[in-house]
Structures are given as C-alpha cells and as structure tokens.
PDB file of N, CA and C in Angstrom:
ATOM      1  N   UNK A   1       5.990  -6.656   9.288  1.00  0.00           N
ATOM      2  CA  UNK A   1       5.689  -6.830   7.876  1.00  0.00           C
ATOM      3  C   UNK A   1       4.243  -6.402   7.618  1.00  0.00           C
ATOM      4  N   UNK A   2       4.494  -5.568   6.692  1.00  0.00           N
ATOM      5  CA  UNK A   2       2.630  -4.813   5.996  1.00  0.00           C
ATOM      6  C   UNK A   2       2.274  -6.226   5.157  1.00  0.00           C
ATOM      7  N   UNK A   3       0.953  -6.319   5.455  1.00  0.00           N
ATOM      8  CA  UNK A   3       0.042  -7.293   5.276  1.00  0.00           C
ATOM      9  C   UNK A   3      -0.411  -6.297   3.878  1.00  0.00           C
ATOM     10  N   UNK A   4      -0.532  -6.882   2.257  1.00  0.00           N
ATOM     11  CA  UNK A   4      -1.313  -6.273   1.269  1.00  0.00           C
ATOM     12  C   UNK A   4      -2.604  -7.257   1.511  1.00  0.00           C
ATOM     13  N   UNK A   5      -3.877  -6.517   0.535  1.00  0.00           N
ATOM     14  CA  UNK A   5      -4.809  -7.189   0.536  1.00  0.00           C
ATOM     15  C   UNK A   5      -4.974  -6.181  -0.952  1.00  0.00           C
ATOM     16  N   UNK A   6      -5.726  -7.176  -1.523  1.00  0.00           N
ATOM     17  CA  UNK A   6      -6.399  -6.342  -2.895  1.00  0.00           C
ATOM     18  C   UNK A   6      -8.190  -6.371  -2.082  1.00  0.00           C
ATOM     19  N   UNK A   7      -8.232  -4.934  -2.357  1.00  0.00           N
ATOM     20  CA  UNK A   7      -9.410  -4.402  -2.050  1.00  0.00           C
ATOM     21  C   UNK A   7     -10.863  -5.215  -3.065  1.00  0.00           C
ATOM     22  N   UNK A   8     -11.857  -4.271  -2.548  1.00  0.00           N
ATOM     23  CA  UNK A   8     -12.823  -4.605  -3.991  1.00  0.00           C
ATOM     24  C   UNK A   8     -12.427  -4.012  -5.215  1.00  0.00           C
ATOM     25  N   UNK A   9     -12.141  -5.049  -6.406  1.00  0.00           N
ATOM     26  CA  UNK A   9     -12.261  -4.301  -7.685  1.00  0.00           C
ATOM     27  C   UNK A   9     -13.584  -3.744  -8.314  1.00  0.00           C
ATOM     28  N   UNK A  10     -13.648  -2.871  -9.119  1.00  0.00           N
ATOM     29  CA  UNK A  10     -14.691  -2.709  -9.498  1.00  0.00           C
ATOM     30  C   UNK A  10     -14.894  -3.468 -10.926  1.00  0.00           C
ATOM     31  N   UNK A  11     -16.465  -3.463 -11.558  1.00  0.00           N
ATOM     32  CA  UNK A  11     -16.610  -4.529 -12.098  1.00  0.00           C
ATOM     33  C   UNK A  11     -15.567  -4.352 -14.030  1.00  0.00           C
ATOM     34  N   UNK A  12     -15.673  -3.136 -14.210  1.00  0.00           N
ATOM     35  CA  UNK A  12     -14.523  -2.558 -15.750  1.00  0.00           C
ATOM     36  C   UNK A  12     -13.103  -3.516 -14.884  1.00  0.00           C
ATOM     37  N   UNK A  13     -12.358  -3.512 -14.199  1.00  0.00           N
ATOM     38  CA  UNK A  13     -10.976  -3.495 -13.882  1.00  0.00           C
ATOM     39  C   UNK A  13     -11.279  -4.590 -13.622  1.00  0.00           C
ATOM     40  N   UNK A  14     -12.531  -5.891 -12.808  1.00  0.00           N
ATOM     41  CA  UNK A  14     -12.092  -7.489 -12.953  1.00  0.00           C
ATOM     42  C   UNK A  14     -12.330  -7.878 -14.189  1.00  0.00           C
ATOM     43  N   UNK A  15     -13.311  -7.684 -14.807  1.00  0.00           N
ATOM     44  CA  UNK A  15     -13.482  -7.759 -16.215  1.00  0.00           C
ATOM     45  C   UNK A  15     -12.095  -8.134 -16.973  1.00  0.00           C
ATOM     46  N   UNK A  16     -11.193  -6.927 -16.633  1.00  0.00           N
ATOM     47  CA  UNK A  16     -10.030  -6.898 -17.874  1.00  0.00           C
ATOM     48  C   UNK A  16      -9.455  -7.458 -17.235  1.00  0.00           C
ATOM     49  N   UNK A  17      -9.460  -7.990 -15.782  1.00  0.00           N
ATOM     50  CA  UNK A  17      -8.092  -8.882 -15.021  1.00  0.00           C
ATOM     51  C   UNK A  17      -7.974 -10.068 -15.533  1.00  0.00           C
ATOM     52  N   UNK A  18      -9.513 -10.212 -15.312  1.00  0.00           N
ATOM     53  CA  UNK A  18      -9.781 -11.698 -15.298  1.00  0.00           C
ATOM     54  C   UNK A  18      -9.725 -12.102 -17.263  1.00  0.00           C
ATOM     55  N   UNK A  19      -9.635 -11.201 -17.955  1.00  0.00           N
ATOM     56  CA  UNK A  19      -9.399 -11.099 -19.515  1.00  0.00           C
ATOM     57  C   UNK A  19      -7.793 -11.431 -19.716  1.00  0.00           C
ATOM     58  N   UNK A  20      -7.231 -10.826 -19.046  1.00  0.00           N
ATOM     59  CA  UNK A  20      -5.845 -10.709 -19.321  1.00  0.00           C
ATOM     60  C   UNK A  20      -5.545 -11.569 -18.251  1.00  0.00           C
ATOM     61  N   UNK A  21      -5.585 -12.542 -17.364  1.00  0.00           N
ATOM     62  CA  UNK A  21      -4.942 -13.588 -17.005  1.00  0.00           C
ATOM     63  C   UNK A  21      -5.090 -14.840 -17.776  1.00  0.00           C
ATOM     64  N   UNK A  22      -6.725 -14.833 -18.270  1.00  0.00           N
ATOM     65  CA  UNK A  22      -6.674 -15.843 -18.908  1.00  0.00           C
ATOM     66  C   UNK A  22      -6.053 -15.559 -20.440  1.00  0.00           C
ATOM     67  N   UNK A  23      -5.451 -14.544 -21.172  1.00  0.00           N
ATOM     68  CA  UNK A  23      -4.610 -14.740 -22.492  1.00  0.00           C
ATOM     69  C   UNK A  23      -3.339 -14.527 -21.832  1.00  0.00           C
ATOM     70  N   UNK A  24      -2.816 -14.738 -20.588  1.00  0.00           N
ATOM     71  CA  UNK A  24      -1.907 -14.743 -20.576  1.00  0.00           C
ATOM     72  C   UNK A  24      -0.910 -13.777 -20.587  1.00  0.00           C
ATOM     73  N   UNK A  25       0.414 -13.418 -20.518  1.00  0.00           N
ATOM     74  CA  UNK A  25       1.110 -12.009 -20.599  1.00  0.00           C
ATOM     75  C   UNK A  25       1.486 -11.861 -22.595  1.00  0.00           C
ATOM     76  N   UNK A  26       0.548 -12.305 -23.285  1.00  0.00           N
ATOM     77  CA  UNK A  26       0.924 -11.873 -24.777  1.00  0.00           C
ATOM     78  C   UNK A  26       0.064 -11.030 -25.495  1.00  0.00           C
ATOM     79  N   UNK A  27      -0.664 -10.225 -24.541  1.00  0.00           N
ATOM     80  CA  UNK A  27      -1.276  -9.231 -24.992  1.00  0.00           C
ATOM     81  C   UNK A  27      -1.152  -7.758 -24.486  1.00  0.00           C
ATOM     82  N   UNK A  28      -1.581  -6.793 -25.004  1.00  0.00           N
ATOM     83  CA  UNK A  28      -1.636  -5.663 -23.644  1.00  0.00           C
ATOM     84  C   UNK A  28      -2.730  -5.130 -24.372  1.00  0.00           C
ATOM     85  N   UNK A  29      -3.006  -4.303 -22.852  1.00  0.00           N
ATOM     86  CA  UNK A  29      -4.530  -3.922 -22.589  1.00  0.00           C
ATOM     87  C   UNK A  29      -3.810  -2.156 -22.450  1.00  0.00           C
ATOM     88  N   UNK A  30      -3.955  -1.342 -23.319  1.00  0.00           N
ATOM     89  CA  UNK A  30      -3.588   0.306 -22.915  1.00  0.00           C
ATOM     90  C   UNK A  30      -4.530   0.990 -22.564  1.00  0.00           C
ATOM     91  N   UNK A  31      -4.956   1.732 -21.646  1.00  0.00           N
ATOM     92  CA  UNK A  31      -5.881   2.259 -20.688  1.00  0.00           C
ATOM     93  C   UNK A  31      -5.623   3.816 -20.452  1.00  0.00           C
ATOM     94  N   UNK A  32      -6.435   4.359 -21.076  1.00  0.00           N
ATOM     95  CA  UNK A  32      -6.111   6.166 -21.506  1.00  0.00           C
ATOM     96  C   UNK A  32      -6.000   6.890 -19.973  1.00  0.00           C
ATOM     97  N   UNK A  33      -5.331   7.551 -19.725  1.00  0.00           N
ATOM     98  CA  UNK A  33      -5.113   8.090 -18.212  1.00  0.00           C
ATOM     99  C   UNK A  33      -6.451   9.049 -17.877  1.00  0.00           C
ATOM    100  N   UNK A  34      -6.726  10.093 -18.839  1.00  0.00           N
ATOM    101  CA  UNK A  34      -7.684  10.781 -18.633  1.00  0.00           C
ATOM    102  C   UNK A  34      -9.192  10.423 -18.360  1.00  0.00           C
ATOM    103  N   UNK A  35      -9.781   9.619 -19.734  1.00  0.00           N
ATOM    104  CA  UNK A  35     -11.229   9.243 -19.411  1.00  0.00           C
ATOM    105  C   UNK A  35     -11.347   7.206 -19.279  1.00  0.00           C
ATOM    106  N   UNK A  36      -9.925   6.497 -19.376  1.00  0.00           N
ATOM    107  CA  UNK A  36     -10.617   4.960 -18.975  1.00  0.00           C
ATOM    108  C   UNK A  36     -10.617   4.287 -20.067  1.00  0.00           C
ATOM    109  N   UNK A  37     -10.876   4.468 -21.549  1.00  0.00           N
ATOM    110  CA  UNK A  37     -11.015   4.333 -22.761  1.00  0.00           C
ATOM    111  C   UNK A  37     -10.148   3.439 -22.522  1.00  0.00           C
ATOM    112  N   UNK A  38     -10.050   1.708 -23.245  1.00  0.00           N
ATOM    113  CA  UNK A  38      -9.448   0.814 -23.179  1.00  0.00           C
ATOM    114  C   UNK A  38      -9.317   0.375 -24.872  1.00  0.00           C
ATOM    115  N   UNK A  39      -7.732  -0.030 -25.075  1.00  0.00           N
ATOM    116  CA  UNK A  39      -7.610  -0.392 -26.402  1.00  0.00           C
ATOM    117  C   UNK A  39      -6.901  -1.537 -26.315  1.00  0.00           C
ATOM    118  N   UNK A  40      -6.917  -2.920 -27.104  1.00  0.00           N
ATOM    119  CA  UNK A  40      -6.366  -4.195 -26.792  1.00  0.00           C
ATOM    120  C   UNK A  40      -4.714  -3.402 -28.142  1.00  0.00           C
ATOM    121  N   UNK A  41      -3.624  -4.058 -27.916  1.00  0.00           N
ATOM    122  CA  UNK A  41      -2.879  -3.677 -28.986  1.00  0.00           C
ATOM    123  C   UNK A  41      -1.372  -4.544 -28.759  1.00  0.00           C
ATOM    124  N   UNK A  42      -0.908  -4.568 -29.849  1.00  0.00           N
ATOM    125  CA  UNK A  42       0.538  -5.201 -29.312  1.00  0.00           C
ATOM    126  C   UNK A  42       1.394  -3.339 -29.089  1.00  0.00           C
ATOM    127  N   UNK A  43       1.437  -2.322 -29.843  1.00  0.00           N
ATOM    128  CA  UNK A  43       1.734  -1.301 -29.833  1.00  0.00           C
ATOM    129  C   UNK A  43       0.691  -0.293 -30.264  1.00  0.00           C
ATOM    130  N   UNK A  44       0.853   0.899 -29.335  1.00  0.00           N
ATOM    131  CA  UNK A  44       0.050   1.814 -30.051  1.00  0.00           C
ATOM    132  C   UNK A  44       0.346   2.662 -30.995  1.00  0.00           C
ATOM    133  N   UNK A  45      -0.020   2.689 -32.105  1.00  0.00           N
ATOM    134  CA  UNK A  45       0.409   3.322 -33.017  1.00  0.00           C
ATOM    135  C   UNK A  45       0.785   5.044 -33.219  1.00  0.00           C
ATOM    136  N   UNK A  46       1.976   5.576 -33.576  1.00  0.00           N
ATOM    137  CA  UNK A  46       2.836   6.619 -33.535  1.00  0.00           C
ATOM    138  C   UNK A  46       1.432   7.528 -34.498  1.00  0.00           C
ATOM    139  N   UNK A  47       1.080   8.465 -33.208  1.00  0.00           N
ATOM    140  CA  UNK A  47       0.500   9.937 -33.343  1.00  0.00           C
ATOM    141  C   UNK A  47      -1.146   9.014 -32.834  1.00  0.00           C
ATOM    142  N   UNK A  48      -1.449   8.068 -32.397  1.00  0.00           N
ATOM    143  CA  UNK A  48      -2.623   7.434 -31.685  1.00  0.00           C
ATOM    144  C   UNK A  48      -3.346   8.715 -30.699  1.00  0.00           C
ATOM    145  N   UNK A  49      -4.815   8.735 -30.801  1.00  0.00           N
ATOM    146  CA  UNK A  49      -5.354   9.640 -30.180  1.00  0.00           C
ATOM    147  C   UNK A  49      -7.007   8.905 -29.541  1.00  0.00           C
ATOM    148  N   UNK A  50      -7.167   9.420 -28.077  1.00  0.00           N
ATOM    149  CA  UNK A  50      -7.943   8.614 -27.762  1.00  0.00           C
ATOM    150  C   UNK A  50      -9.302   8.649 -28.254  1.00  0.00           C
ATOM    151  N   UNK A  51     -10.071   7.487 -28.586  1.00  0.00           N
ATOM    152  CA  UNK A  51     -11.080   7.952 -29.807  1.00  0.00           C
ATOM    153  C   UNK A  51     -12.517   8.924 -29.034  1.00  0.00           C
ATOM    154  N   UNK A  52     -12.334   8.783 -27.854  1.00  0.00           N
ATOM    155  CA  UNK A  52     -13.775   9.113 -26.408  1.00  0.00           C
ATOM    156  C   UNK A  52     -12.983  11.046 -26.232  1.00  0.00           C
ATOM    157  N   UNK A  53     -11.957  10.844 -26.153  1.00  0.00           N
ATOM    158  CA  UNK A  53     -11.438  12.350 -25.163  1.00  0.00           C
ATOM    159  C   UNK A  53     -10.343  13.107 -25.695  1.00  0.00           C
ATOM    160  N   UNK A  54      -9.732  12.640 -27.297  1.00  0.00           N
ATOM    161  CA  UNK A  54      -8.604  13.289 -28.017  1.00  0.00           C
ATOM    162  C   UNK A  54      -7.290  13.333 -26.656  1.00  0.00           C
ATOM    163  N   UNK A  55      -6.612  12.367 -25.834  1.00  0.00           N
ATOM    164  CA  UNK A  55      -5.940  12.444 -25.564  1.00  0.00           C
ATOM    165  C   UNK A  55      -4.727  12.048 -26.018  1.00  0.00           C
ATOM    166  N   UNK A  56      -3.240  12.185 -26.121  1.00  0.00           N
ATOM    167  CA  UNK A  56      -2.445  11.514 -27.315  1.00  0.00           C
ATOM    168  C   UNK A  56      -2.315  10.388 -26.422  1.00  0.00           C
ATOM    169  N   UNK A  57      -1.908   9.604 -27.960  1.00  0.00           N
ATOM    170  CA  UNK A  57      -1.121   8.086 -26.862  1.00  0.00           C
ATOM    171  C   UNK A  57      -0.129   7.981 -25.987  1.00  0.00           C
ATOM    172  N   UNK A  58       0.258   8.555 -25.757  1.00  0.00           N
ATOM    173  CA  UNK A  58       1.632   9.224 -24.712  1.00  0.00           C
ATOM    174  C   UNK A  58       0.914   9.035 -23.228  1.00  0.00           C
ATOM    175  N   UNK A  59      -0.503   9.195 -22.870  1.00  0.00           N
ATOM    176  CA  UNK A  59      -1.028   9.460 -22.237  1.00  0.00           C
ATOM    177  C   UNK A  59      -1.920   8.385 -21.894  1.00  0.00           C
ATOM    178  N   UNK A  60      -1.669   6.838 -22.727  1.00  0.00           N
ATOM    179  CA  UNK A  60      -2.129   5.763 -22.362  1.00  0.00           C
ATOM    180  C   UNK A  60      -1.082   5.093 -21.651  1.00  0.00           C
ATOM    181  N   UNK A  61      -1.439   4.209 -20.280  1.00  0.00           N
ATOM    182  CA  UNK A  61      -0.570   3.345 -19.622  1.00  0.00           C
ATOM    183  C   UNK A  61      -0.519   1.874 -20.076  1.00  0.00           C
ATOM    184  N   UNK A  62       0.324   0.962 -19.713  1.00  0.00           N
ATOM    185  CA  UNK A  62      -0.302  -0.472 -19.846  1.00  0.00           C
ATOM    186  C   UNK A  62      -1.283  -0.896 -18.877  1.00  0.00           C
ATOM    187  N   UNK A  63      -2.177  -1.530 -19.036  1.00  0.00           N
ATOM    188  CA  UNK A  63      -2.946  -2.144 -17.995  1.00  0.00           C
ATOM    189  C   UNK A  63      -2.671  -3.810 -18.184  1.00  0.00           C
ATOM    190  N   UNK A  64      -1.724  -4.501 -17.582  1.00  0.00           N
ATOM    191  CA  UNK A  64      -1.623  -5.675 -17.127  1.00  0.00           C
ATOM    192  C   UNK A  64      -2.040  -6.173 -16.203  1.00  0.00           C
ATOM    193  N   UNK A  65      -1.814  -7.735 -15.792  1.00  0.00           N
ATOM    194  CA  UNK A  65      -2.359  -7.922 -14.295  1.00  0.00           C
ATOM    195  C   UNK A  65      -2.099  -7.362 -13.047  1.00  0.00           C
ATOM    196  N   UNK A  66      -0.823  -6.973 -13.491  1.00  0.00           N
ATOM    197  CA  UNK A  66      -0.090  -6.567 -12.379  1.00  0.00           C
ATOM    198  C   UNK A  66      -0.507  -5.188 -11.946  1.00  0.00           C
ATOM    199  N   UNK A  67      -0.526  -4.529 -13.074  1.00  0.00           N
ATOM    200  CA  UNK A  67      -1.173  -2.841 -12.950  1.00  0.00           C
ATOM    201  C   UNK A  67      -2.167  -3.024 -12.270  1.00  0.00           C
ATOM    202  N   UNK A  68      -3.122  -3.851 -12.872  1.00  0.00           N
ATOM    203  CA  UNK A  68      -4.556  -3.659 -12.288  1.00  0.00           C
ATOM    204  C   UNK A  68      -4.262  -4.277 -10.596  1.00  0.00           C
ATOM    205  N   UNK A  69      -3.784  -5.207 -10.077  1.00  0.00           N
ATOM    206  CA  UNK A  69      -3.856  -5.947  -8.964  1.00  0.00           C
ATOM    207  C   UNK A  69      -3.031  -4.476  -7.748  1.00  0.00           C
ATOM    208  N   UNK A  70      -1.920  -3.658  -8.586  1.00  0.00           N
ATOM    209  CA  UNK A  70      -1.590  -2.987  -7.297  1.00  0.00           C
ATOM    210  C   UNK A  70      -2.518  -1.990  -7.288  1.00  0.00           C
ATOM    211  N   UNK A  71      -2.938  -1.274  -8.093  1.00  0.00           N
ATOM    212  CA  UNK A  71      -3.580  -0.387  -8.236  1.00  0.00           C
ATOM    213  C   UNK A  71      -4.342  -0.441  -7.019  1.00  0.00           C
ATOM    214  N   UNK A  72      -5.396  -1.610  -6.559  1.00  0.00           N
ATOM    215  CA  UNK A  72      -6.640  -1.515  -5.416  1.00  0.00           C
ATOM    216  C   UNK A  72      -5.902  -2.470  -4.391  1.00  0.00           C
ATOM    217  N   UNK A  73      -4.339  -2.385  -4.162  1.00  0.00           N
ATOM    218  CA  UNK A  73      -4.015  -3.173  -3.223  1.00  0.00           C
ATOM    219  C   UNK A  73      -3.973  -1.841  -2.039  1.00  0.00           C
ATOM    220  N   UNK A  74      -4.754  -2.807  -0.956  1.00  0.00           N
ATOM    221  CA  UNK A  74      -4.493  -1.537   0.551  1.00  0.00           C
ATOM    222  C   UNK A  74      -5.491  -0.415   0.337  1.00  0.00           C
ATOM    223  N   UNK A  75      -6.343  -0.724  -0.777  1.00  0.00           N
ATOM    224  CA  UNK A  75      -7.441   0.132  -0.941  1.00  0.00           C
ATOM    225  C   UNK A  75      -8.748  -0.022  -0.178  1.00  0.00           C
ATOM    226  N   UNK A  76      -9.698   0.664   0.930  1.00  0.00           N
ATOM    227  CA  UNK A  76     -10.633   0.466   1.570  1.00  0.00           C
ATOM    228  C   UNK A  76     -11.316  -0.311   0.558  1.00  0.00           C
ATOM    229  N   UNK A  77     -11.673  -1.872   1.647  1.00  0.00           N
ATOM    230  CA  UNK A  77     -12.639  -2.752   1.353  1.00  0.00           C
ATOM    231  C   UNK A  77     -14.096  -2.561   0.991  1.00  0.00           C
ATOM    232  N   UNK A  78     -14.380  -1.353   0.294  1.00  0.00           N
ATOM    233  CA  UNK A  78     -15.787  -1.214  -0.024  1.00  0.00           C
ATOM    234  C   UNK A  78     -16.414  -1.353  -1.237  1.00  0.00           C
ATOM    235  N   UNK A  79     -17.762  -1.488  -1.400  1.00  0.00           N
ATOM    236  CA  UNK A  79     -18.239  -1.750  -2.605  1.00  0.00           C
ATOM    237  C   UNK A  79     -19.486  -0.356  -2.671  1.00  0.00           C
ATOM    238  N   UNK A  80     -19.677  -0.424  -4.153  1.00  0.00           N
ATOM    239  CA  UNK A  80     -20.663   0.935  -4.459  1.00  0.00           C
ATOM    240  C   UNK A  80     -21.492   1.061  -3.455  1.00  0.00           C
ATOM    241  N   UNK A  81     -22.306   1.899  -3.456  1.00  0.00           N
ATOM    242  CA  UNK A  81     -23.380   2.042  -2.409  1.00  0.00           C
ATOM    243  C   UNK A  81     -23.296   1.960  -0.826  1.00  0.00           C
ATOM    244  N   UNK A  82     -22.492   1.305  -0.813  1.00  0.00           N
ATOM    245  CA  UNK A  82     -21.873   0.787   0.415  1.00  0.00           C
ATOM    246  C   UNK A  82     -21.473   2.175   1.428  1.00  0.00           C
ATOM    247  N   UNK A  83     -22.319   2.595   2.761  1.00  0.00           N
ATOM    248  CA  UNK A  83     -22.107   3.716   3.564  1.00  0.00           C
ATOM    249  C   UNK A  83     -20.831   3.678   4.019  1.00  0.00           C
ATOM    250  N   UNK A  84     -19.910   4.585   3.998  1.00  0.00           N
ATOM    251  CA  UNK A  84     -18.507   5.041   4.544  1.00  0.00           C
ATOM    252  C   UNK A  84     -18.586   5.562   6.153  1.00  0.00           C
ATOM    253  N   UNK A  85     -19.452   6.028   6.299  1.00  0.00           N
ATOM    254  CA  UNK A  85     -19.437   7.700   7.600  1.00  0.00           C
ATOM    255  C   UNK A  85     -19.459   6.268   8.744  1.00  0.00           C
TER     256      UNK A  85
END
C-alpha cells in the first residue's frame, strides 16, 4: 500500500484551504487554469472572462478542498528557497 502525504503547500493554496474548510462545502472557489486568478462564486457566469489574462470561463476549474489537498499529495517535501541538488 502507497503511503500519500500532502507535501508543502504553498502559502495562495493554504490560504484558500484553510478558507474553504472553514465555510464549509457551500461555496466554490474557481481558479483560472492559465494565470491562478481566483473568483469566489456559486456559478460562473455564461461568456465569464478572466479579469488578469482574458481567459474564458471554460478554462476555470473548481478549487475545493479536495482539489487543493490532491493536487500537492506525493509532491517533494520542499519549501521556497529550500536547495534541491
């Protein structure tokens, strides 16, 4: 059995974890694929464009807890600055 671990988050992605656990699953957090741009919404609205990078809304994901938690699961344990080599 593979052992998960959630890696280091970085500080944008605990921010919104720790946002969206505490309201609970009655919100969503949509998170533009291209540049990161975060919009709180119950839906995004039909022909929505991202306001930072003109991407369409088609092209935003949900970011829930869950998104965010697999996302850096099994991801090297490092933090910024932090030497790799």
């Amino acid at each position: 059995m593979e052992l998960q671990s959630i890696a280091y988050i970085p500080a944008p992605d605990k921010v919104m974890l720790e946002l969206l656990k505490k309201k609970g699953n009655t919100m969503k957090i949509f998170k533009c694929h291209e540049c990161g741009y975060t919009k709180e919404a119950a839906e995004l609205p039909q022909g929505y464009v991202c306001p930072l990078c003109d991407e369409p809304g088609s092209s935003f994901v949900v970011a829930d807890a869950s998104y965010i938690e697999r996302k850096h699961i099994n991801e090297p344990a490092e933090s910024p600055g932090e030497d790799t080599k």
